[in-house]
PDB file of N, CA and C in Angstrom:
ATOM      1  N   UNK A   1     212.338 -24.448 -96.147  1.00  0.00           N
ATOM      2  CA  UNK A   1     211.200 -23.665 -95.710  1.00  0.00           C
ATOM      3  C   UNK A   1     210.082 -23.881 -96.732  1.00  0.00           C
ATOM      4  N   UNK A   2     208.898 -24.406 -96.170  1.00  0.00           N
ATOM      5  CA  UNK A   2     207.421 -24.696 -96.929  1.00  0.00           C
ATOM      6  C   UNK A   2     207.356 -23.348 -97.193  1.00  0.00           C
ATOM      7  N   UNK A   3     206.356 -23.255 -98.666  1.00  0.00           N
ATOM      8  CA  UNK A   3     205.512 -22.010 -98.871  1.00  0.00           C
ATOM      9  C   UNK A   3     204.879 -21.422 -97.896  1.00  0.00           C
ATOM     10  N   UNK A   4     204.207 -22.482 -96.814  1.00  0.00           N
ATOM     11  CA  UNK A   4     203.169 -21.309 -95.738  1.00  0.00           C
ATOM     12  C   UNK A   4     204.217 -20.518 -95.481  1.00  0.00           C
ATOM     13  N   UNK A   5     205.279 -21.116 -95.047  1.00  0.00           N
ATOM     14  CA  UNK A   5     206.872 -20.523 -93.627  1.00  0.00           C
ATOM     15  C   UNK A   5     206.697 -19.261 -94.456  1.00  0.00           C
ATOM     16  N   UNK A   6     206.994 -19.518 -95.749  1.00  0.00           N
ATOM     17  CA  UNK A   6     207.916 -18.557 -96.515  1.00  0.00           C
ATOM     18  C   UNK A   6     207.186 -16.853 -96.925  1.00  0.00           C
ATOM     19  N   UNK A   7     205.686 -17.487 -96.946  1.00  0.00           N
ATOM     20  CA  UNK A   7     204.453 -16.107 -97.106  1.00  0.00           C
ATOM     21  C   UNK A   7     204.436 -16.006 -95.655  1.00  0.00           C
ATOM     22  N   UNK A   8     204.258 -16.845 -94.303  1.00  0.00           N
ATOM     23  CA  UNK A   8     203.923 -15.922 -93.519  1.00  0.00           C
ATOM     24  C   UNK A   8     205.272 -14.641 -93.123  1.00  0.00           C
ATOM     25  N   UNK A   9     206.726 -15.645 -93.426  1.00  0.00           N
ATOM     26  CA  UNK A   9     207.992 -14.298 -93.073  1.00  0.00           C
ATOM     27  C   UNK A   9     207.756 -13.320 -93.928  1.00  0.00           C
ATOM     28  N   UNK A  10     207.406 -13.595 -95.248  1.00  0.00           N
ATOM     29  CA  UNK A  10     207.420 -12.499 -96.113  1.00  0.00           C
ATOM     30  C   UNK A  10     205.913 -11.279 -95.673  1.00  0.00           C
ATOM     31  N   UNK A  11     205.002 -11.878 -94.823  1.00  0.00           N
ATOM     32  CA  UNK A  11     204.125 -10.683 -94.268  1.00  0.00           C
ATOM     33  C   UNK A  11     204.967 -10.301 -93.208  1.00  0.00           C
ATOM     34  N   UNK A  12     205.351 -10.612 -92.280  1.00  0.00           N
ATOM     35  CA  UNK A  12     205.882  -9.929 -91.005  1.00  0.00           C
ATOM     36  C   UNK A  12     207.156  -9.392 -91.781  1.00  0.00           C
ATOM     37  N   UNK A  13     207.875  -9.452 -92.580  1.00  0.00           N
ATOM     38  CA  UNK A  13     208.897  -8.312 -93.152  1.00  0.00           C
ATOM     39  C   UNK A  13     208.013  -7.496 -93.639  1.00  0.00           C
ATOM     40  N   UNK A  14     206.915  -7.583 -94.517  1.00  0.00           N
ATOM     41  CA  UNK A  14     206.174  -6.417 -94.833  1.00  0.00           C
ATOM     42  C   UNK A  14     205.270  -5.278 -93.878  1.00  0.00           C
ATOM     43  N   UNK A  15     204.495  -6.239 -92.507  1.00  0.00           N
ATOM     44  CA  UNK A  15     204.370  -5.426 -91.613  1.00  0.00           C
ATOM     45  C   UNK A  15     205.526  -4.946 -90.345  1.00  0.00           C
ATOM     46  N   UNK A  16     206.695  -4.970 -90.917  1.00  0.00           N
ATOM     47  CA  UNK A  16     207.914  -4.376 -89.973  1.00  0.00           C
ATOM     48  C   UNK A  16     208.074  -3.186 -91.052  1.00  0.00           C
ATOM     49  N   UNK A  17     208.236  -3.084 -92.437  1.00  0.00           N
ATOM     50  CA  UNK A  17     208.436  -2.153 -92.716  1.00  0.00           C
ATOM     51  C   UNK A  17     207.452  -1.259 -93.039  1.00  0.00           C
ATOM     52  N   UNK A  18     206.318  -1.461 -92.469  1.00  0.00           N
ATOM     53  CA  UNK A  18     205.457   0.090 -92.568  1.00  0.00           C
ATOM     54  C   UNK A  18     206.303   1.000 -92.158  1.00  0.00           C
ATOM     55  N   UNK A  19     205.839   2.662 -92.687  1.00  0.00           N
ATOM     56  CA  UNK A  19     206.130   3.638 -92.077  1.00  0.00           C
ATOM     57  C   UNK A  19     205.484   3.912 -90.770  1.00  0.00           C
ATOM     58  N   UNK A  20     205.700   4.305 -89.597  1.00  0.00           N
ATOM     59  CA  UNK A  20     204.901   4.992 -88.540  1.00  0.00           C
ATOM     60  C   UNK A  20     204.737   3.473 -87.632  1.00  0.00           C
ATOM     61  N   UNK A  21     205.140   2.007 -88.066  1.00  0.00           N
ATOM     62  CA  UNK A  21     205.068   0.810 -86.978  1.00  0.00           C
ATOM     63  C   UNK A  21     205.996   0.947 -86.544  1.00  0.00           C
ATOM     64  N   UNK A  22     206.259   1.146 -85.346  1.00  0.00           N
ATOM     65  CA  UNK A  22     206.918   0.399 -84.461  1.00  0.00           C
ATOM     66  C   UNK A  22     207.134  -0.660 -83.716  1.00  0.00           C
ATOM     67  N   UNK A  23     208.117  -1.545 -83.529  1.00  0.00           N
ATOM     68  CA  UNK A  23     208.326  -2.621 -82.879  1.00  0.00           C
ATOM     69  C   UNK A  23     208.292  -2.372 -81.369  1.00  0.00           C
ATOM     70  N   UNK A  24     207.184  -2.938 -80.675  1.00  0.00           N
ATOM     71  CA  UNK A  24     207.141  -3.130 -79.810  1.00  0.00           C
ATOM     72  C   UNK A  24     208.246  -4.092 -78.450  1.00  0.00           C
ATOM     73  N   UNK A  25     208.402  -3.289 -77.793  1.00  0.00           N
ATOM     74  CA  UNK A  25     209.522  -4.036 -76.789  1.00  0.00           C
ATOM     75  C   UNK A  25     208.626  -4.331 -75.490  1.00  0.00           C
ATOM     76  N   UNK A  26     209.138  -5.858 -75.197  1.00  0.00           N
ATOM     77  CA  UNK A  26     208.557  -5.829 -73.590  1.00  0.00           C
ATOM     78  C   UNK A  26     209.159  -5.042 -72.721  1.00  0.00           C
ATOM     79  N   UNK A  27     208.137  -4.635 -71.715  1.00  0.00           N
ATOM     80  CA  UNK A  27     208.553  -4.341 -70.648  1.00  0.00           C
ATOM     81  C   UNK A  27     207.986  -2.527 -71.060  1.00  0.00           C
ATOM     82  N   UNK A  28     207.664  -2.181 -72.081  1.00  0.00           N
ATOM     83  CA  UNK A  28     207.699  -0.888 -72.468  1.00  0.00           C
ATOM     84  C   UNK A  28     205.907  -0.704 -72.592  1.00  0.00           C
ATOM     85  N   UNK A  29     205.675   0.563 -72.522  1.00  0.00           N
ATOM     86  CA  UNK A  29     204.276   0.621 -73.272  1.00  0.00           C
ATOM     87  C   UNK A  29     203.281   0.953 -72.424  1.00  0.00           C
ATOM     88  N   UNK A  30     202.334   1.179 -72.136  1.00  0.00           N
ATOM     89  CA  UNK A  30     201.277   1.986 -71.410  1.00  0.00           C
ATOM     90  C   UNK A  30     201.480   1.299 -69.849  1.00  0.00           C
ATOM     91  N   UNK A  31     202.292   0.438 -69.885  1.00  0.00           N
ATOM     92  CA  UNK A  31     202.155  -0.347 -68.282  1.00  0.00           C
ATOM     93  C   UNK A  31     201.893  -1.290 -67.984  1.00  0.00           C
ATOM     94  N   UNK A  32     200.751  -1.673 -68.519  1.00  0.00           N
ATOM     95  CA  UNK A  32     199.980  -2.820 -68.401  1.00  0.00           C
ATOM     96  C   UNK A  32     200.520  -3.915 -68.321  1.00  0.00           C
ATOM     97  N   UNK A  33     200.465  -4.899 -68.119  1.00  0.00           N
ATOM     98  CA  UNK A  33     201.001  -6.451 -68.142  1.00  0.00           C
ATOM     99  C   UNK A  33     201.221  -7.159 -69.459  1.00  0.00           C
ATOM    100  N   UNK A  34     201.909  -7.611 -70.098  1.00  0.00           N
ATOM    101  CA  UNK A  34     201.708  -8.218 -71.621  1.00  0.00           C
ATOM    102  C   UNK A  34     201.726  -9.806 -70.917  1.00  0.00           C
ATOM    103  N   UNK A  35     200.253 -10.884 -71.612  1.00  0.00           N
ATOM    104  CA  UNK A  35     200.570 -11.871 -71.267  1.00  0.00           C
ATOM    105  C   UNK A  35     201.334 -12.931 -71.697  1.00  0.00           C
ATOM    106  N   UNK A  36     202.430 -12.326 -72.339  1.00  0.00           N
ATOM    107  CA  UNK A  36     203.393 -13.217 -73.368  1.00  0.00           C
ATOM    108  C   UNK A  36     204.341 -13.332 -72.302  1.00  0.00           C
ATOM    109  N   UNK A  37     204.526 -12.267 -71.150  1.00  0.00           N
ATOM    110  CA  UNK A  37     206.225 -12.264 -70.452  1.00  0.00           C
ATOM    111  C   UNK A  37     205.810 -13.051 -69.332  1.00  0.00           C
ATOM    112  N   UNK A  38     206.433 -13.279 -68.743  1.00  0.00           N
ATOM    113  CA  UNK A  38     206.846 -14.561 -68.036  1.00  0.00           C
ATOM    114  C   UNK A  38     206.682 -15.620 -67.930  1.00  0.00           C
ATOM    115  N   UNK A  39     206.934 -16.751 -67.113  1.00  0.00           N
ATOM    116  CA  UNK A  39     207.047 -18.526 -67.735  1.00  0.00           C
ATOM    117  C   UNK A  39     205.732 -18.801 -68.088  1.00  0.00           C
ATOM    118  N   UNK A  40     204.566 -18.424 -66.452  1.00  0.00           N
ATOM    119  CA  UNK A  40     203.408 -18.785 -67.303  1.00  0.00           C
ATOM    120  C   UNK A  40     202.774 -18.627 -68.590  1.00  0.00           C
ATOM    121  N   UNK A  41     202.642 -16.886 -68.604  1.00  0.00           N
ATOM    122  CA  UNK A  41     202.544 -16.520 -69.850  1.00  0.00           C
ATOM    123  C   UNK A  41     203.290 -17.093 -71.319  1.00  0.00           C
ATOM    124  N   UNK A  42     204.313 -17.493 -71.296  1.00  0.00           N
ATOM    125  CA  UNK A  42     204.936 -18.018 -72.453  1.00  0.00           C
ATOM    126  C   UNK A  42     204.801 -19.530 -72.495  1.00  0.00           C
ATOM    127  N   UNK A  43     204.138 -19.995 -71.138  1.00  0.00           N
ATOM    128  CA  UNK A  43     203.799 -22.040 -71.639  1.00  0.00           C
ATOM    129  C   UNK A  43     202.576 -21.833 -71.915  1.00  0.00           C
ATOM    130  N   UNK A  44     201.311 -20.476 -71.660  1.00  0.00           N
ATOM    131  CA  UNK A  44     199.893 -20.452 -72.209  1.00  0.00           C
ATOM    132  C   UNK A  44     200.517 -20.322 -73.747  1.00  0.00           C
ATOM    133  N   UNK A  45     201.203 -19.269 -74.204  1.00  0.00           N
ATOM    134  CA  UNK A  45     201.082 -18.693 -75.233  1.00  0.00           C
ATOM    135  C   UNK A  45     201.781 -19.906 -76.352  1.00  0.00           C
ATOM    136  N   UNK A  46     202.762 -21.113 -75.904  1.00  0.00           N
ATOM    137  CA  UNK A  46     203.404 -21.928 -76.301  1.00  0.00           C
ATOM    138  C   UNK A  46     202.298 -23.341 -76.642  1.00  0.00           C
ATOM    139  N   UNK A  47     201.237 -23.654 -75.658  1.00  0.00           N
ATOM    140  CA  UNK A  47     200.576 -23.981 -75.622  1.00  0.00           C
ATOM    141  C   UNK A  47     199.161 -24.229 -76.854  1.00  0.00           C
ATOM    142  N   UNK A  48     199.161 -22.833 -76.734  1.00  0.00           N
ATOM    143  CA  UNK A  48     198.015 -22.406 -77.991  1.00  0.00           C
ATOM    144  C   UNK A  48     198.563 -22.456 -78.914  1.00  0.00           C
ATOM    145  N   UNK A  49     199.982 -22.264 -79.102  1.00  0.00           N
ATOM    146  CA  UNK A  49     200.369 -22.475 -80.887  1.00  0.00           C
ATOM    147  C   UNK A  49     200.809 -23.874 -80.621  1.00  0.00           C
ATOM    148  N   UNK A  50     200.412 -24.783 -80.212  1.00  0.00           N
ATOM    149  CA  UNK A  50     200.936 -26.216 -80.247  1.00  0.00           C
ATOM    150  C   UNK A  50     199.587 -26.297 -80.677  1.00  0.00           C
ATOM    151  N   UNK A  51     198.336 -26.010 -80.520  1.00  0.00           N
ATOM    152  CA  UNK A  51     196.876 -26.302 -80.779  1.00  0.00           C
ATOM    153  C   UNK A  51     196.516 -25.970 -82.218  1.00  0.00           C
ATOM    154  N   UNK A  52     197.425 -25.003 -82.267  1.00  0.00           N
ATOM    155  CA  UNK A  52     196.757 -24.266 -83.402  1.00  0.00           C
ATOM    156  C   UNK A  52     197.068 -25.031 -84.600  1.00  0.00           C
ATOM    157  N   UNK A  53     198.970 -25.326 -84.152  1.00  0.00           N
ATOM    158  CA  UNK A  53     199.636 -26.648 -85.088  1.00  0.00           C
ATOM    159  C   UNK A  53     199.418 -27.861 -85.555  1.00  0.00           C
ATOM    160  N   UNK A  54     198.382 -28.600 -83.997  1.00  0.00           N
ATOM    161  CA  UNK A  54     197.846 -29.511 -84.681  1.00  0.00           C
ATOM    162  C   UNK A  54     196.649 -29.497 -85.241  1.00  0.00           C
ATOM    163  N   UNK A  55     195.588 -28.565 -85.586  1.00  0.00           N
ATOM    164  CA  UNK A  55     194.997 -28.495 -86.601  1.00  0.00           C
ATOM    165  C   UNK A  55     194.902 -28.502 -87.771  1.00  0.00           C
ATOM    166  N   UNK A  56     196.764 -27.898 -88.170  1.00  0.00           N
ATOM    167  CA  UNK A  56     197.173 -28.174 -89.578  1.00  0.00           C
ATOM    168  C   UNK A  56     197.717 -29.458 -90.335  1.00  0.00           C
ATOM    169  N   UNK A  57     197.624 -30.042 -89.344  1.00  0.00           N
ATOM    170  CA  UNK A  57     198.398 -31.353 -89.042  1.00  0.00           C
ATOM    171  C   UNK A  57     197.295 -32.581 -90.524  1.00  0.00           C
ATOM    172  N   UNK A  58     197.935 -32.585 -91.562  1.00  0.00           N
ATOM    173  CA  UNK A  58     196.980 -33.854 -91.956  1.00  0.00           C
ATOM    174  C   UNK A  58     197.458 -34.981 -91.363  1.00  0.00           C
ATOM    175  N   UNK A  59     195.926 -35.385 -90.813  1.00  0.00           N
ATOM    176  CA  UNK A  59     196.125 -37.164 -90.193  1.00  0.00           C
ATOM    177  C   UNK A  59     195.494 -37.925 -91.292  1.00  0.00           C
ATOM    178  N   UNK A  60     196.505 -39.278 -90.853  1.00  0.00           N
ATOM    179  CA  UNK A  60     196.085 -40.467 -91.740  1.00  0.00           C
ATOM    180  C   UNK A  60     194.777 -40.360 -91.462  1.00  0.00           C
ATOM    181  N   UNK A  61     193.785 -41.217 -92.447  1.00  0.00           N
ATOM    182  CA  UNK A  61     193.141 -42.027 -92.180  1.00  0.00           C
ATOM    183  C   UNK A  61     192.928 -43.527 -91.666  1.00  0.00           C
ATOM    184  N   UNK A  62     191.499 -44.185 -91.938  1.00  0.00           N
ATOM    185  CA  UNK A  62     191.478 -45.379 -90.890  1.00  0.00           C
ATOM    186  C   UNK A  62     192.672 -46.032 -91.635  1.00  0.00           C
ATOM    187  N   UNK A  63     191.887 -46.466 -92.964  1.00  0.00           N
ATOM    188  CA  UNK A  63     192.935 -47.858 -93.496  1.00  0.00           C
ATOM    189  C   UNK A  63     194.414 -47.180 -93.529  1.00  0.00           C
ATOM    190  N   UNK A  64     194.872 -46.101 -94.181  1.00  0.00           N
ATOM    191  CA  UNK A  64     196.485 -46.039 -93.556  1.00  0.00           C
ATOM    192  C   UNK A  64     196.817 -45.805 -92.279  1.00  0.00           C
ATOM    193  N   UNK A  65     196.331 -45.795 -91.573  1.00  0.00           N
ATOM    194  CA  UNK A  65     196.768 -45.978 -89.837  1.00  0.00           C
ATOM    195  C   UNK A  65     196.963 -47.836 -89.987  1.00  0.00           C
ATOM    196  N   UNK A  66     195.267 -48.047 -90.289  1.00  0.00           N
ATOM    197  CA  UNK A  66     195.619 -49.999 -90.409  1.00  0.00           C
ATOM    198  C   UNK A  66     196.752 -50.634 -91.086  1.00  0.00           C
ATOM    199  N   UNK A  67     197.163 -49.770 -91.989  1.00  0.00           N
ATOM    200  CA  UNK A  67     197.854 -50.287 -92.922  1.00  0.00           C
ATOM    201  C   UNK A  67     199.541 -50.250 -92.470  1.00  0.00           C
ATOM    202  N   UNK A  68     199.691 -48.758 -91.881  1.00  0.00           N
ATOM    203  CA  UNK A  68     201.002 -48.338 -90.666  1.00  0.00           C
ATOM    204  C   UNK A  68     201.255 -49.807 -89.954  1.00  0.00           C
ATOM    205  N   UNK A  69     199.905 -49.283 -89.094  1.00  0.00           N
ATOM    206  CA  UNK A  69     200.383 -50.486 -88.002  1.00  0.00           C
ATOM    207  C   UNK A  69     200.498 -51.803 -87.999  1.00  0.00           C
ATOM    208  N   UNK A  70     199.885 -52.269 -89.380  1.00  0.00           N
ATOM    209  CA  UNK A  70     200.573 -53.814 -89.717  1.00  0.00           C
ATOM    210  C   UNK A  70     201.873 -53.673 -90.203  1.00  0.00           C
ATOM    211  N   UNK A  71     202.044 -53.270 -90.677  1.00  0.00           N
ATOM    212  CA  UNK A  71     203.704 -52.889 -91.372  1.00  0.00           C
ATOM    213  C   UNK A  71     204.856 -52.779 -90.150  1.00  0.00           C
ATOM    214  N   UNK A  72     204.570 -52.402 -89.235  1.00  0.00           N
ATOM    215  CA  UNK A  72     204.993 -52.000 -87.837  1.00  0.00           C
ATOM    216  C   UNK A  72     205.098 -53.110 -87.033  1.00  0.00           C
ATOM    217  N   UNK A  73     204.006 -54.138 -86.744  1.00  0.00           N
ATOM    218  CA  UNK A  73     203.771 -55.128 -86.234  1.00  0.00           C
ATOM    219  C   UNK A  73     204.912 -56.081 -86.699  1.00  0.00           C
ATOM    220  N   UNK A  74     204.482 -56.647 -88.052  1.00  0.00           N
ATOM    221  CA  UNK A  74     205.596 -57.642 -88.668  1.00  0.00           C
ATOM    222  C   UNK A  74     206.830 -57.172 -89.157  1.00  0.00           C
ATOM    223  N   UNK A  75     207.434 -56.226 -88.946  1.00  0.00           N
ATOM    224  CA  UNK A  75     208.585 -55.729 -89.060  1.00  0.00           C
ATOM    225  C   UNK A  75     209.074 -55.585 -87.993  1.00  0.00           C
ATOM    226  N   UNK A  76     208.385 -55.299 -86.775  1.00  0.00           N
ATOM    227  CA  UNK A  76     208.528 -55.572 -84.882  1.00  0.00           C
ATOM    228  C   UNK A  76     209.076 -56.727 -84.860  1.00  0.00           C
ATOM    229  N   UNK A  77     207.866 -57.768 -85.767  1.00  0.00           N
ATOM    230  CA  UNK A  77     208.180 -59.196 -84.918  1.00  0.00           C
ATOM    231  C   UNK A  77     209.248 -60.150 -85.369  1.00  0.00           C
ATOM    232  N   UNK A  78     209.230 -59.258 -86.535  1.00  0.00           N
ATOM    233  CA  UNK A  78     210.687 -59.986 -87.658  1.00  0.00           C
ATOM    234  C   UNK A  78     212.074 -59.757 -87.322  1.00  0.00           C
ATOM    235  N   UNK A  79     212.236 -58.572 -87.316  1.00  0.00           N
ATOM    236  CA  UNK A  79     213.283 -58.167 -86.137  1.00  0.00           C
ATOM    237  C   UNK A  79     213.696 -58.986 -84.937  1.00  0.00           C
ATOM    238  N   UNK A  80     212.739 -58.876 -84.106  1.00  0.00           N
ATOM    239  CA  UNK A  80     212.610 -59.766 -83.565  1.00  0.00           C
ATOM    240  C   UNK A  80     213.326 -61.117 -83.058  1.00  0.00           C
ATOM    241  N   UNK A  81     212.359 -62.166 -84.059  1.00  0.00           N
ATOM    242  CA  UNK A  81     212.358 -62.967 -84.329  1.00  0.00           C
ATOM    243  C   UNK A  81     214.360 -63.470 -84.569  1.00  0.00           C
ATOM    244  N   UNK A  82     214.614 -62.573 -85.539  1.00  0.00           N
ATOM    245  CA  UNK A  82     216.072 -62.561 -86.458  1.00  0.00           C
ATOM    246  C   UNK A  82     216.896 -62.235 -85.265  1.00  0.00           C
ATOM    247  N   UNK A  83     216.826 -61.373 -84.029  1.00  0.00           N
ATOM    248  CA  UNK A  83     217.868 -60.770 -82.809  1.00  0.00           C
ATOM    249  C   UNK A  83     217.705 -62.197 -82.434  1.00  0.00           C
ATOM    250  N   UNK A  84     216.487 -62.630 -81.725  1.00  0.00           N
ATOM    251  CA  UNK A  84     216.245 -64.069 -80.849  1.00  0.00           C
ATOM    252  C   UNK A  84     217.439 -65.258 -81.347  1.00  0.00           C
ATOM    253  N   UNK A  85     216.779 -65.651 -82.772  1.00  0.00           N
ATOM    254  CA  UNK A  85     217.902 -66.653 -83.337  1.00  0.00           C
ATOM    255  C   UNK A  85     219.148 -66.285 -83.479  1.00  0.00           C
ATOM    256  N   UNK A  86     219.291 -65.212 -83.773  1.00  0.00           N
ATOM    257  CA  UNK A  86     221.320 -64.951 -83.470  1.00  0.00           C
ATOM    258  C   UNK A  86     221.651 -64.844 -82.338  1.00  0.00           C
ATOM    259  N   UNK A  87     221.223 -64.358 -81.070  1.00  0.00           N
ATOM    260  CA  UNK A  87     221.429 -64.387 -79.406  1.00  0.00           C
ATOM    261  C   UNK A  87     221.355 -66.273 -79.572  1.00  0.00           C
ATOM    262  N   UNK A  88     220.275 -66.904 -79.993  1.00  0.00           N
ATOM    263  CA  UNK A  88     220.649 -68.171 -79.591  1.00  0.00           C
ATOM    264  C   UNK A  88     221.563 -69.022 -80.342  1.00  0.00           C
ATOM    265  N   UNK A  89     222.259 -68.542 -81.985  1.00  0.00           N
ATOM    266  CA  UNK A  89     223.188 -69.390 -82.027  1.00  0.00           C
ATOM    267  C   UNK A  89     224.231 -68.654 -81.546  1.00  0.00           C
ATOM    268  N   UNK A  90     224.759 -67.313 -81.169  1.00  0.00           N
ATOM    269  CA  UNK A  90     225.964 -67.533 -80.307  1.00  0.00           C
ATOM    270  C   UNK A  90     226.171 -67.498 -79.110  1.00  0.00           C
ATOM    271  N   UNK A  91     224.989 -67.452 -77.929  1.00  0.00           N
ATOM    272  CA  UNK A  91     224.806 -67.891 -76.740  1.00  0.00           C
ATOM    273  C   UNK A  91     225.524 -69.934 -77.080  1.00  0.00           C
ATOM    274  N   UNK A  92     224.648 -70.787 -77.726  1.00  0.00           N
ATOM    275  CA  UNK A  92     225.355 -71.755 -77.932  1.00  0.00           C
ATOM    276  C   UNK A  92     226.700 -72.098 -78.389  1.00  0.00           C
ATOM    277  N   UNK A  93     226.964 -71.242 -79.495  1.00  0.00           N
ATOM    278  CA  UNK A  93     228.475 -71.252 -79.961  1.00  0.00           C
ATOM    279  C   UNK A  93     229.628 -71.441 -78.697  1.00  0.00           C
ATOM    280  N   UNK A  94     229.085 -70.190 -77.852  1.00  0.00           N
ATOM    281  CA  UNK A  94     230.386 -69.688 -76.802  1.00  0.00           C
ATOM    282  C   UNK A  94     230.071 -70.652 -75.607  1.00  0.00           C
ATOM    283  N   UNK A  95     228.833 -71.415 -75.273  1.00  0.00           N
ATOM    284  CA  UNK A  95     228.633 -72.471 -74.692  1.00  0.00           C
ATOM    285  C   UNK A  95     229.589 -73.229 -75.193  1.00  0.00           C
ATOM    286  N   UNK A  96     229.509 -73.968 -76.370  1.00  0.00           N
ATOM    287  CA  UNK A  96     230.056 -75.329 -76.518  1.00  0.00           C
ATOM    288  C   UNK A  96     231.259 -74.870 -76.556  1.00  0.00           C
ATOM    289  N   UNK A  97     232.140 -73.470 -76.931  1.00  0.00           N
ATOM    290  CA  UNK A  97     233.673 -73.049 -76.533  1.00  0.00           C
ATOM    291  C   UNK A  97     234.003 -73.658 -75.316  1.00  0.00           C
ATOM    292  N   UNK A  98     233.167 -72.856 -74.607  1.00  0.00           N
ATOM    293  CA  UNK A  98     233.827 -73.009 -73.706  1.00  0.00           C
ATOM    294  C   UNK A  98     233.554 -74.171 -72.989  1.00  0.00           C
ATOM    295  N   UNK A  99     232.817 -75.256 -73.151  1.00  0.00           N
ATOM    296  CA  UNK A  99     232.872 -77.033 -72.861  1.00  0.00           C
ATOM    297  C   UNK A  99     233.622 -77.570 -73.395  1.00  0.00           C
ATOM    298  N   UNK A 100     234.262 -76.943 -74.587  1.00  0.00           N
ATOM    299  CA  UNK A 100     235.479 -78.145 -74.931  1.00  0.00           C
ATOM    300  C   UNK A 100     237.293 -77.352 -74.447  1.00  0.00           C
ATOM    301  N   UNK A 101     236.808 -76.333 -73.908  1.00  0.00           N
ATOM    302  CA  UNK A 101     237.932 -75.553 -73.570  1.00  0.00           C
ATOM    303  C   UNK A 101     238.365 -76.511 -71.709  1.00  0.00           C
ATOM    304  N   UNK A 102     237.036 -76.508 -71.190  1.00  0.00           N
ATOM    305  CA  UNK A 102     237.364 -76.856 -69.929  1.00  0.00           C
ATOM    306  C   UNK A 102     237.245 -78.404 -69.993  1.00  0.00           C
ATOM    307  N   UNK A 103     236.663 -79.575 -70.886  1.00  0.00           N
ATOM    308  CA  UNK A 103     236.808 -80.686 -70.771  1.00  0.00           C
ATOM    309  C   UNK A 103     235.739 -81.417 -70.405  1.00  0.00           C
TER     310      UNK A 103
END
């Protein structure tokens, strides 16, 4: 758990234990509708803290994005490259097996 995690639990334990708060329950309370309960309500409310998340989000910049995606590229193509030539020496291997197996 990061420091933010860890100060924001440590406020919501501190605002649970006021005197005179109560924890609110759905379904309870003057009547009204809460827009947290049901599916819609909880993919809006799921929604906005996905927004809110990526604001905290540090993004690369240009040159380390440039720099990512070359690294990415030739390590793609090297890979690659290294699967290709081993598929083709034992695609050949089990070729020539099996030509001197049948004659």
């Amino acid at each position: 758990m990061n420091r933010e995690m860890r100060r924001l639990a440590d406020r919501e334990e501190r605002r649970n234990k006021q005197p005179g708060r109560e924890k609110r329950r759905p379904g309870s309370g003057s009547g009204e509708a809460d827009s947290s309960t049901g599916r819609f309500g909880r993919l809006v409310r799921f929604l906005r803290e996905v927004r809110v998340e990526l604001t905290r989000v540090n993004w690369p910049g240009r040159r380390q994005m440039v720099a990512f995606t070359t690294v990415t590229v030739i390590t793609t193509s090297a890979l690659t490259g290294y699967v290709f030539l081993v598929d083709l020496a034992f695609s050949r291997t089990i070729l020539a097996g099996i030509r001197a197996l049948t004659g």
